[in-house]
Structures are given as structure tokens and as C-alpha cells.
N, C-alpha and C. Protein backbone atom coordinates (compact mmCIF):
# COMPACT_ATOMS: atom_id res chain seq x y z
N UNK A 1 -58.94 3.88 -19.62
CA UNK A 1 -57.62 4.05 -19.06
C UNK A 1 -56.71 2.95 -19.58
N UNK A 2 -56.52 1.84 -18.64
CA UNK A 2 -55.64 1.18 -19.36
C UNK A 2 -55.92 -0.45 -20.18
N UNK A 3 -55.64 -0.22 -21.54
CA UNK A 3 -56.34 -0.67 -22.65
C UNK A 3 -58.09 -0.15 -22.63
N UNK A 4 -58.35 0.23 -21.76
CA UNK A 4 -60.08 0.55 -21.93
C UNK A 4 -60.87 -0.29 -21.38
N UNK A 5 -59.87 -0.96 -20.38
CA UNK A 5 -60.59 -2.09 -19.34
C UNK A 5 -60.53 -1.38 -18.24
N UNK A 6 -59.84 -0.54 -16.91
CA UNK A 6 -60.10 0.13 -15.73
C UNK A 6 -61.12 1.15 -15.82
N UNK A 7 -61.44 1.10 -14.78
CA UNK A 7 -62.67 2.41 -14.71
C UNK A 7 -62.50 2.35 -13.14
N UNK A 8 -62.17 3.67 -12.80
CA UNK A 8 -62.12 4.28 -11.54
C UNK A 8 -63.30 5.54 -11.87
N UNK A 9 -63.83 5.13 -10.76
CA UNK A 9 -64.70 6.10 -10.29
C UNK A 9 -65.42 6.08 -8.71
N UNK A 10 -66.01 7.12 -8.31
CA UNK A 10 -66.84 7.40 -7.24
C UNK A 10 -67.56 6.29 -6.50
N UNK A 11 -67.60 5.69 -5.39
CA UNK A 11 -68.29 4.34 -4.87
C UNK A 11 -69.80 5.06 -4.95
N UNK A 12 -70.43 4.23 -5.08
CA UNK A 12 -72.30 4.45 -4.67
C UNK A 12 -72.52 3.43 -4.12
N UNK A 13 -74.01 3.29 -3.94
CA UNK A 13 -74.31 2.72 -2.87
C UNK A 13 -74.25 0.91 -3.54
N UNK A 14 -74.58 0.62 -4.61
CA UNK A 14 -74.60 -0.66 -5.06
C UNK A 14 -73.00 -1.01 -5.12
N UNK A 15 -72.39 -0.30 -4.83
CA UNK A 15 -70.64 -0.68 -4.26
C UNK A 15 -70.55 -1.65 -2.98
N UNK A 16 -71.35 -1.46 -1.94
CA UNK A 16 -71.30 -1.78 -0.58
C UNK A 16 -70.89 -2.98 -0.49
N UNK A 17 -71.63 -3.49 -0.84
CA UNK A 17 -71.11 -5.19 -0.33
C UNK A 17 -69.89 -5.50 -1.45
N UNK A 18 -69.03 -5.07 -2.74
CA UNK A 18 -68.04 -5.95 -3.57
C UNK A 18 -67.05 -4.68 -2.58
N UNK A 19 -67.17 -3.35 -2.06
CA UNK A 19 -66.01 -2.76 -0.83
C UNK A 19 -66.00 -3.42 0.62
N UNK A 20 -66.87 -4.01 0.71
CA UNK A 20 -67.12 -4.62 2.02
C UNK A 20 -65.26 -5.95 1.55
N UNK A 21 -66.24 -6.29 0.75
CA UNK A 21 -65.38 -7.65 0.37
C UNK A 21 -63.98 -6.98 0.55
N UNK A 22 -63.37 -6.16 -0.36
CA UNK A 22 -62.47 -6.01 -0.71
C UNK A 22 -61.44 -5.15 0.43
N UNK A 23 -62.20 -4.56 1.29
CA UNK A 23 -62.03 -3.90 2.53
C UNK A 23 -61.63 -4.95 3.20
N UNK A 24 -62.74 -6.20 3.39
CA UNK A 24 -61.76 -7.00 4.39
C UNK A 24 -60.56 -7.36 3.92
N UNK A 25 -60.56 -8.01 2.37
CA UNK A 25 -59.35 -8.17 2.48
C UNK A 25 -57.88 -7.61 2.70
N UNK A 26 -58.16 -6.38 2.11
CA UNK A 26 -56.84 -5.24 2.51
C UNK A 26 -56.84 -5.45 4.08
N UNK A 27 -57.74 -5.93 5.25
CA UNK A 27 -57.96 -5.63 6.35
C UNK A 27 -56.89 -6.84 6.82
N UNK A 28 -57.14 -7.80 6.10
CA UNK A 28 -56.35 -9.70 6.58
C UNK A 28 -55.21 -9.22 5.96
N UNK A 29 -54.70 -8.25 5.37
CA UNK A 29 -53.40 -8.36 4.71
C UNK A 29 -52.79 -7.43 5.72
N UNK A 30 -53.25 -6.80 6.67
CA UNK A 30 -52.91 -5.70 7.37
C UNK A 30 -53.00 -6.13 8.75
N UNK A 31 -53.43 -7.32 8.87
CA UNK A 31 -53.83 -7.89 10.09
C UNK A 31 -54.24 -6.61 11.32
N UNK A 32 -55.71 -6.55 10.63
CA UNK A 32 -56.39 -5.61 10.95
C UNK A 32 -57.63 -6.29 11.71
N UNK A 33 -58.30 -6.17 12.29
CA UNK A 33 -59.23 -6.82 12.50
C UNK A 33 -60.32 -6.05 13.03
N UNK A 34 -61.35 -6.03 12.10
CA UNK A 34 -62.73 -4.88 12.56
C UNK A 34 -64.02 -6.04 11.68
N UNK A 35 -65.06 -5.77 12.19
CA UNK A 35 -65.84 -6.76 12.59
C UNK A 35 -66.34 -6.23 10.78
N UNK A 36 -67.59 -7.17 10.29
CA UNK A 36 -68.34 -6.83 9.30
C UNK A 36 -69.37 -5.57 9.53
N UNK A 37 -69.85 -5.40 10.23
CA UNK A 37 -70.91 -4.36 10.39
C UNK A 37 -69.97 -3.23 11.33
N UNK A 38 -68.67 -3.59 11.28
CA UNK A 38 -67.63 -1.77 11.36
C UNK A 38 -67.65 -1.50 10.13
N UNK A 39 -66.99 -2.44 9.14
CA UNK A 39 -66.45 -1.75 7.92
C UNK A 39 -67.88 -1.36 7.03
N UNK A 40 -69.02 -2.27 7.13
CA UNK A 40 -70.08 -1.47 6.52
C UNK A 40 -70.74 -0.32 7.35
N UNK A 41 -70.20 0.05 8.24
CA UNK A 41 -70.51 1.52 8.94
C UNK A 41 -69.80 2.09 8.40
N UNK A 42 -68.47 2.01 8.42
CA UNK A 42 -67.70 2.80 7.83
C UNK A 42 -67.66 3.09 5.94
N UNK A 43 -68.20 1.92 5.60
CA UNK A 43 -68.57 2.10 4.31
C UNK A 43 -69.91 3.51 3.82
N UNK A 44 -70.98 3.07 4.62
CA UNK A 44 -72.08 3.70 4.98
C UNK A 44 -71.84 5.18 5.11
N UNK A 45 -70.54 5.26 6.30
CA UNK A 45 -70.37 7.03 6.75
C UNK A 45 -69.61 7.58 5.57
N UNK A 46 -68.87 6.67 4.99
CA UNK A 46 -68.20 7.85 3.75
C UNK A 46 -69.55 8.06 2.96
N UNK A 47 -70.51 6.95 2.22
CA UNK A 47 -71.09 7.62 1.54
C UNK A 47 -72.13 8.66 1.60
N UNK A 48 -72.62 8.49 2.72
CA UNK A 48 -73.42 9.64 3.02
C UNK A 48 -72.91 10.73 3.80
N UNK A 49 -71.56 11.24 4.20
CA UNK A 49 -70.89 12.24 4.52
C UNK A 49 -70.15 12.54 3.30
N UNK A 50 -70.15 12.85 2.14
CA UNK A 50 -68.90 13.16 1.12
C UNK A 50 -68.16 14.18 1.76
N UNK A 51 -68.74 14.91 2.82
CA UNK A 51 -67.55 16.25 3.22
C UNK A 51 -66.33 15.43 4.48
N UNK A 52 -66.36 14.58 4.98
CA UNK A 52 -65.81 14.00 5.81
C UNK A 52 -64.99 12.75 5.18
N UNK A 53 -65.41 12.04 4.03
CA UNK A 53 -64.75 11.20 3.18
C UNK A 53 -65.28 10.59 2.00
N UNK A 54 -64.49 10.02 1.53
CA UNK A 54 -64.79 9.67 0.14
C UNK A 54 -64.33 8.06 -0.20
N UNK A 55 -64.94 7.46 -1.29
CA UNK A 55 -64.40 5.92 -1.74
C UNK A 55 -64.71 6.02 -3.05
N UNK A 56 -63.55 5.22 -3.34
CA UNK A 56 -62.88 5.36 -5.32
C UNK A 56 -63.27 4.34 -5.26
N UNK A 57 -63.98 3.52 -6.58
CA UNK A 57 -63.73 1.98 -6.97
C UNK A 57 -62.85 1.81 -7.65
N UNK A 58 -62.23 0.81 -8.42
CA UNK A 58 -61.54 0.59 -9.61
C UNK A 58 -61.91 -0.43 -10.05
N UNK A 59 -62.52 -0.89 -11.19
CA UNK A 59 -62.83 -2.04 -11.66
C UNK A 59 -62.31 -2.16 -13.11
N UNK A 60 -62.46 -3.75 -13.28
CA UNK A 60 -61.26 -4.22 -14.95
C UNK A 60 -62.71 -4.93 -15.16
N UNK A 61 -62.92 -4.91 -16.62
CA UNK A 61 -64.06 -5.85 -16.72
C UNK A 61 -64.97 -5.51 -16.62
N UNK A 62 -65.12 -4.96 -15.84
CA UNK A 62 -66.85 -4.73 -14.95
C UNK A 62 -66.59 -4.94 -13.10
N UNK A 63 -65.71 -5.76 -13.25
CA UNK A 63 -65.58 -6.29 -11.82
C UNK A 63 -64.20 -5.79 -10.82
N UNK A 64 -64.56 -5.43 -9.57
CA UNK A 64 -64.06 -4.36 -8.88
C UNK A 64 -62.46 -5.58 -8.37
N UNK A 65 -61.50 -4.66 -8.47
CA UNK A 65 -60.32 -5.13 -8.52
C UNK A 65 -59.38 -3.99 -7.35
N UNK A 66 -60.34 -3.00 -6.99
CA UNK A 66 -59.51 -2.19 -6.06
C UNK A 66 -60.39 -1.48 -5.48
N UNK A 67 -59.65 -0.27 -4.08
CA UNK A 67 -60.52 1.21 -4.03
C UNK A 67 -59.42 1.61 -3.19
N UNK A 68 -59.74 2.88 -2.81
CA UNK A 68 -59.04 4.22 -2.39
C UNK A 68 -60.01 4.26 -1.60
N UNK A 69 -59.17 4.87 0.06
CA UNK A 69 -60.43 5.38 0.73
C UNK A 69 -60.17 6.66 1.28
N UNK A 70 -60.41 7.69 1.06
CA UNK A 70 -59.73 9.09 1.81
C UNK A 70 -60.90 9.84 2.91
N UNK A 71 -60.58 10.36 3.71
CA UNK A 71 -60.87 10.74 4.83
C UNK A 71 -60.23 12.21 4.75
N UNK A 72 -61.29 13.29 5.24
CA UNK A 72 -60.80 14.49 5.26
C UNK A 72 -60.58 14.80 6.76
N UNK A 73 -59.87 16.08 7.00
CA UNK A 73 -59.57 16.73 8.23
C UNK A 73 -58.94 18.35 8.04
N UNK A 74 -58.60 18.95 9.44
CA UNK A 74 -59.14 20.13 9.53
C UNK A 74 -57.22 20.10 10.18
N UNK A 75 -56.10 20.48 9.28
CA UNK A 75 -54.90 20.25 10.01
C UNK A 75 -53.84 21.24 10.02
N UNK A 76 -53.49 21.83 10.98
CA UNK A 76 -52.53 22.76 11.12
C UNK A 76 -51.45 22.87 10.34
N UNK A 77 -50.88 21.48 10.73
CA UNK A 77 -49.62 22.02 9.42
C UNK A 77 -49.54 22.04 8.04
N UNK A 78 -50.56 21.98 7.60
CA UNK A 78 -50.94 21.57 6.03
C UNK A 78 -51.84 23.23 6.31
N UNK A 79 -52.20 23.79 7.17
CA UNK A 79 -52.84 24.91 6.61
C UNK A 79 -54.49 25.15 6.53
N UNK A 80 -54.81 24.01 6.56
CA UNK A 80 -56.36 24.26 7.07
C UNK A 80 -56.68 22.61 6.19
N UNK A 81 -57.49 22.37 5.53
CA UNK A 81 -58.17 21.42 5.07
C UNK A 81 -57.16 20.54 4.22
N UNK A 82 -57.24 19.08 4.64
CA UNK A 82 -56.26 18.33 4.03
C UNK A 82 -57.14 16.28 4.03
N UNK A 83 -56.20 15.93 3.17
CA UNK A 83 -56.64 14.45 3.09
C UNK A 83 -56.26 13.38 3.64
N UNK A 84 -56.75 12.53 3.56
CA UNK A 84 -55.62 11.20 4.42
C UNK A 84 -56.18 10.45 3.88
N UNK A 85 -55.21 9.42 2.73
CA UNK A 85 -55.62 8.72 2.13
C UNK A 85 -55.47 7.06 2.96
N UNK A 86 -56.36 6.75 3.31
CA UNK A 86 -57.08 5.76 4.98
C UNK A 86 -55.72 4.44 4.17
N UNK A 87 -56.72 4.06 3.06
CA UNK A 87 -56.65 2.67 2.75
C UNK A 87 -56.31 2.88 0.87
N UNK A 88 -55.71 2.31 0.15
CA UNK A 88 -55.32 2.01 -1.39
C UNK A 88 -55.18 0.72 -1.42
N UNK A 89 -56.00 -0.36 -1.66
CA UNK A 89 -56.17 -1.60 -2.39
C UNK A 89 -56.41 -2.04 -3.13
N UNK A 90 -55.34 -3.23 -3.72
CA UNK A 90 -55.67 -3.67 -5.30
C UNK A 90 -55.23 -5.48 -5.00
N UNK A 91 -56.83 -5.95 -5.01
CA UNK A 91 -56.26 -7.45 -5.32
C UNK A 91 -54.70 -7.93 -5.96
N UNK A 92 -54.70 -8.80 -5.35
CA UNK A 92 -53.21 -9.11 -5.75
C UNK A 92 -52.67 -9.67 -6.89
N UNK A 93 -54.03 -10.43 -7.56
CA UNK A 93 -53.95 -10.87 -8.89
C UNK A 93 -53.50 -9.88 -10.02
N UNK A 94 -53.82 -8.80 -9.40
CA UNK A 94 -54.10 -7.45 -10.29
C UNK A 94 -53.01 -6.26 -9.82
N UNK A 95 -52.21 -7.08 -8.95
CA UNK A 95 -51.12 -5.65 -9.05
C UNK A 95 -49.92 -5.70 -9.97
N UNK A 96 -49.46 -4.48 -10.05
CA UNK A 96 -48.55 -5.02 -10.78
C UNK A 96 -48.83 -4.30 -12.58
N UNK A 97 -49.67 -3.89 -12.50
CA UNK A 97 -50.66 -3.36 -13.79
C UNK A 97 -50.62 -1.73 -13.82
N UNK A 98 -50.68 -1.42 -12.46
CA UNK A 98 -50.46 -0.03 -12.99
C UNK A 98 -52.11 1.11 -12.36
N UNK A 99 -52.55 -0.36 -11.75
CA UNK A 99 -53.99 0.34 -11.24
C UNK A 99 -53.65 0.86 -10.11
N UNK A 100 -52.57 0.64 -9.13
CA UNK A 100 -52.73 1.25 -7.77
C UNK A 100 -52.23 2.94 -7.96
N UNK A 101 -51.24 2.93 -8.98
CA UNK A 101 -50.94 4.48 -9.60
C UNK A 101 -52.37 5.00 -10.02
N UNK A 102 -53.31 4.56 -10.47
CA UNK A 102 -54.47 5.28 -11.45
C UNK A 102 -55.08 5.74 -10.32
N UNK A 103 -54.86 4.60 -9.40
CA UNK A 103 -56.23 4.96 -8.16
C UNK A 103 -55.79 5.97 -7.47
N UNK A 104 -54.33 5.77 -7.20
CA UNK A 104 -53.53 7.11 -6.58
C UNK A 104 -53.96 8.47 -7.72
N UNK A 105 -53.43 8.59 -8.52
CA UNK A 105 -53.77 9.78 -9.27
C UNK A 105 -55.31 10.06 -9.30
N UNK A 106 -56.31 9.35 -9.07
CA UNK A 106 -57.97 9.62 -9.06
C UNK A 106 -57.86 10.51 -7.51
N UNK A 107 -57.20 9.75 -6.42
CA UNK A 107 -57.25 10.30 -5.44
C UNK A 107 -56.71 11.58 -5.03
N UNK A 108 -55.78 11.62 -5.95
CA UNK A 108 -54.91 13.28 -5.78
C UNK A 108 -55.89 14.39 -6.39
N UNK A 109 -56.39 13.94 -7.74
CA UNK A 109 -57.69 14.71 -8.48
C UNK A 109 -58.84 14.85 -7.50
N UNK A 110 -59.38 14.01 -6.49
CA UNK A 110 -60.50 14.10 -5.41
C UNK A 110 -60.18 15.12 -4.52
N UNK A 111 -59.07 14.60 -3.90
CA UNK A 111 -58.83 15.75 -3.11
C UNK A 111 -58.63 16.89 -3.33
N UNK A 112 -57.73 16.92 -4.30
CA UNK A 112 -57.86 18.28 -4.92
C UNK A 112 -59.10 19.52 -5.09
N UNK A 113 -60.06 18.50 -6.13
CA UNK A 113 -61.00 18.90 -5.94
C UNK A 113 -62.31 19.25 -5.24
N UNK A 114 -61.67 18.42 -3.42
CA UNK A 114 -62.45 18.76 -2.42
C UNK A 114 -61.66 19.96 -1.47
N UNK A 115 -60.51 20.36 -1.94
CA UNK A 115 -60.21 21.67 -1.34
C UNK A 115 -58.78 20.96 -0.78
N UNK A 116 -58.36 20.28 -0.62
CA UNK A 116 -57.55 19.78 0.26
C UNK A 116 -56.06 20.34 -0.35
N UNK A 117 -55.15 21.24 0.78
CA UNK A 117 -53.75 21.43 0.39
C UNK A 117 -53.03 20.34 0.16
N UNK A 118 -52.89 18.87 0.80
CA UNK A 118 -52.50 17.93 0.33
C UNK A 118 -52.85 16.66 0.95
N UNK A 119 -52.09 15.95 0.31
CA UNK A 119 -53.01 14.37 0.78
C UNK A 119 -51.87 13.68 1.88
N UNK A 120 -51.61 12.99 2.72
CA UNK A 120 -51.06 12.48 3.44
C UNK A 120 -51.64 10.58 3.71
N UNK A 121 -50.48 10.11 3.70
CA UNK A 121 -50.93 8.61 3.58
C UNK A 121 -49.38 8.08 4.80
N UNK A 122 -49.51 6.37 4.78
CA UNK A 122 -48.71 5.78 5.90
C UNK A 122 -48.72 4.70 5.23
N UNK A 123 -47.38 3.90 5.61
CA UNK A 123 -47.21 2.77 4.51
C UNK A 123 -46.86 1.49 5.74
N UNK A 124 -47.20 0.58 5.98
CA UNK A 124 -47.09 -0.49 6.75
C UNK A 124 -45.35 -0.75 6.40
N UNK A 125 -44.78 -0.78 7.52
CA UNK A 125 -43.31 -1.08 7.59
C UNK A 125 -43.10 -2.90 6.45
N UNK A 126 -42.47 -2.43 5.61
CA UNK A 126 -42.26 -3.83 5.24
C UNK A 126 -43.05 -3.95 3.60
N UNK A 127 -43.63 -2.79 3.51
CA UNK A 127 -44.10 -2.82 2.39
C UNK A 127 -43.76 -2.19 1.29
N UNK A 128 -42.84 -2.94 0.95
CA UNK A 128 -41.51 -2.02 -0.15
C UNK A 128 -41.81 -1.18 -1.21
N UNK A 129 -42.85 -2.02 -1.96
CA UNK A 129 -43.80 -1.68 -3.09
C UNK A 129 -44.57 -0.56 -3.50
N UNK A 130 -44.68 -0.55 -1.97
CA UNK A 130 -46.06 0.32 -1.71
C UNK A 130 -45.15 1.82 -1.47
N UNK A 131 -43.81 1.66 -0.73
CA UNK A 131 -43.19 2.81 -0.84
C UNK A 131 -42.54 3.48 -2.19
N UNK A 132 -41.97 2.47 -2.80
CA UNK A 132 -41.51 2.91 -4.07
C UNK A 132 -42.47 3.41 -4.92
N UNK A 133 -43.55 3.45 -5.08
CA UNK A 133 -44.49 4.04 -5.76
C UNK A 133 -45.30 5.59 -5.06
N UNK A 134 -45.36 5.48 -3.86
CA UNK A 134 -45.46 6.65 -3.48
C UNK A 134 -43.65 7.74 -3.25
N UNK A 135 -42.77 7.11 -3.60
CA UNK A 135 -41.66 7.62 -3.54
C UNK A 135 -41.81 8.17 -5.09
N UNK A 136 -42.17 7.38 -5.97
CA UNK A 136 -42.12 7.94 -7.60
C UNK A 136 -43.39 8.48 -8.08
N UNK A 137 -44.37 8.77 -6.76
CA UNK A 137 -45.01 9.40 -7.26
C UNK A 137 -44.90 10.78 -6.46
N UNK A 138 -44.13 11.48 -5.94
CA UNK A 138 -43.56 12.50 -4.85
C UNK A 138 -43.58 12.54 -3.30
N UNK A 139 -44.32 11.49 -3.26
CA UNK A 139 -44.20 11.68 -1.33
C UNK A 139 -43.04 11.55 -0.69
N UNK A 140 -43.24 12.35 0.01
CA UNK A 140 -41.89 12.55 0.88
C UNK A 140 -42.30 11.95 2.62
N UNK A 141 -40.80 10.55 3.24
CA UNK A 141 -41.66 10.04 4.34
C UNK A 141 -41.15 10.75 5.03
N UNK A 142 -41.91 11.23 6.26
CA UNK A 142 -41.89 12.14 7.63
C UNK A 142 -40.97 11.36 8.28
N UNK A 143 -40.03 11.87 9.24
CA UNK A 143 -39.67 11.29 10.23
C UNK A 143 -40.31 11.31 11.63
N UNK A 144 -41.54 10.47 11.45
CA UNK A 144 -42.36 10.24 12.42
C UNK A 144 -42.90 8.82 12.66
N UNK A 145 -43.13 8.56 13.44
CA UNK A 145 -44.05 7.06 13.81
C UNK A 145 -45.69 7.31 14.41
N UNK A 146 -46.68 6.81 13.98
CA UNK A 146 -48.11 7.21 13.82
C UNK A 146 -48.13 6.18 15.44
N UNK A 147 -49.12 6.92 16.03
CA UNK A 147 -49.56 6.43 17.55
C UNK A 147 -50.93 6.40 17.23
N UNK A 148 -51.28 5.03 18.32
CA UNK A 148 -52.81 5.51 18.49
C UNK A 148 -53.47 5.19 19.44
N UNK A 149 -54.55 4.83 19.81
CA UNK A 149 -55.13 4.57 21.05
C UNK A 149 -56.60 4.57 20.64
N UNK A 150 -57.51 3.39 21.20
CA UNK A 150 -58.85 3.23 20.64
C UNK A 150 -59.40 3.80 21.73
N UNK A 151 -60.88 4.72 21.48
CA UNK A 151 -61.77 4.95 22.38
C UNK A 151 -62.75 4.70 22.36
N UNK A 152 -63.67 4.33 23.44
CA UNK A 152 -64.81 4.33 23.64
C UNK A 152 -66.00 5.30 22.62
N UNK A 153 -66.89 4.61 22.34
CA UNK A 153 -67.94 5.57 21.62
C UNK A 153 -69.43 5.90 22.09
N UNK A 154 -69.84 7.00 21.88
CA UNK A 154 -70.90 7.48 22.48
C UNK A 154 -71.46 7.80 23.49
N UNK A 155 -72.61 7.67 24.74
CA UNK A 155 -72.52 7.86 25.36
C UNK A 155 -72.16 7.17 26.58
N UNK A 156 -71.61 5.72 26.40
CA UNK A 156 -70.87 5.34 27.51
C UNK A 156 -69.24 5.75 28.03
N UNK A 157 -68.47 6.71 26.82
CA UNK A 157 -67.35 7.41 27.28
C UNK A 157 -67.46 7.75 28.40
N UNK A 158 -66.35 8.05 29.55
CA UNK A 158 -66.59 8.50 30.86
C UNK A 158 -65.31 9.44 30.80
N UNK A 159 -65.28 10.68 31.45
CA UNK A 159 -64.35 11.11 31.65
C UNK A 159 -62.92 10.26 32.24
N UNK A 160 -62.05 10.83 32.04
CA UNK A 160 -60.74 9.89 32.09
C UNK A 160 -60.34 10.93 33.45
N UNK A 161 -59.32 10.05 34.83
CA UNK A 161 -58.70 10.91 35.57
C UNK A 161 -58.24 12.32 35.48
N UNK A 162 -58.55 13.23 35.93
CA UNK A 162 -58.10 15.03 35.48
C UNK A 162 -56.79 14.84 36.31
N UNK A 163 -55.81 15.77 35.46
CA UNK A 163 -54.52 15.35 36.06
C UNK A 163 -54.12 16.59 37.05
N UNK A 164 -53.45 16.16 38.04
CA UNK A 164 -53.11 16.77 39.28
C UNK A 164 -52.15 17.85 39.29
């Protein structure tokens, strides 16, 4: 790809620990905070679910300089099967090059090729960069604001008050 130094491709399992790394850091830049043995669960569930999600590497050199993380779902207004591209990170030494477009375009080709009508992503308020490139690469932003709310997992969930 570019000069014949990037190589994006598919995470495997000898990925784990240089996405671990690189996961946290997109995580401190996002002031995110999920423990080491979340994000290697979550590392773990994409690779052994490919129908539920997926992880891109990108590496210069040999040595990993980015990834893509997409997550599938089942969504009405898109029509049935669609993407959500979670996370797009590229060390910072290394932006600026042209890899966060490659990784984007690997990811539009993934999804694509996992069935998905389209991909849907969210850009941290304040992150100018990050919009202008998904602006020139066609996304269009919703006039919406993303909510959320953490839940409990497994079997200590309890039903919540039934409303009156």
C-alpha cells in the first residue's frame, strides 16, 4: 500500500497482546477506562465470534501502528444487518500518513463483505480530524447524541422495578 510499508489485514490470535497495547491507548486518549482483562475479553470475543465482530491490524515495518474494530448488529433503519465501526486507531507518531483512510477503506471492504448495508461510526466531540476525514470520505453526521447506560452481566442482573 503505501510505499510497500502498510499492511492491513485481519487480527489473529498472535495480535492479542501488540491490540491489547494499542487498545489501551486509543482507550487514555478517550478517557475511557476498562480494565486489562476487559479489553482482552473483548479482544478474545471478536476473534472467536467473526459473525458478531471483527479486528483490522495495520502495521508499517512489521510493527503494528493501528486497528479498526467493527462490531456487527441486527438494525432497523439500515434494513437488517449493519456495522459499527467501535474504535479506528493510529498511533500518533503515525498519523497524518494516510493509514487511518486505508484502515477506513479495509473496513468498508469487511463489512461489505460481511453483508452489512452500511457501516455507522461516532466521533468524540472535539475531534476535528477525525471528522474531516470521515466527512471526505462520505459520512454523513446524524442529528443525534449517542446515550448509554452500563449493565450488569450475567447471572447477577436482577430485574429492574416493572412500571406502574
Amino acid at each position: 500500500m503505501m510505499n510497500g510499508q502498510l499492511d492491513i489485514r485481519p487480527a489473529t490470535r498472535t495480535d492479542c497482546a501488540p491490540l491489547a497495547k494499542l487498545m489501551r491507548a486509543q482507550f487514555r486518549e478517550h478517557h475511557i477506562r476498562l480494565s486489562g482483562d476487559a479489553i482482552a475479553h473483548v479482544i478474545d470475543g471478536a476473534l472467536r465470534r467473526p459473525a458478531w465482530a471483527r479486528l483490522l491490524v495495520a502495521t508499517s515495518g512489521g510493527k503494528p501502528v493501528g486497528f479498526a474494530a467493527l462490531s456487527f448488529m441486527w438494525t432497523y433503519e439500515h434494513g437488517g444487518r449493519s456495522a459499527w465501526l467501535d474504535e479506528l486507531y493510529v498511533k500518533p507518531a503515525h498519523r497524518g500518513r494516510g493509514i487511518g483512510r486505508e484502515l477506513l477503506h479495509a473496513a468498508y471492504r469487511l463489512a461489505a463483505k460481511a453483508g452489512a448495508a452500511a457501516l455507522d461510526l461516532e466521533v468524540d466531540a472535539g475531534h476535528r480530524d477525525a471528522e474531516r476525514l470521515y466527512a471526505r470520505e462520505g459520512f454523513h453526521a446524524l442529528g443525534r447524541r449517542r446515550w448509554s447506560r452500563r449493565l450488569q452481566r450475567g447471572p447477577a442482573v436482577r430485574a429492574s422495578r416493572r412500571p406502574r
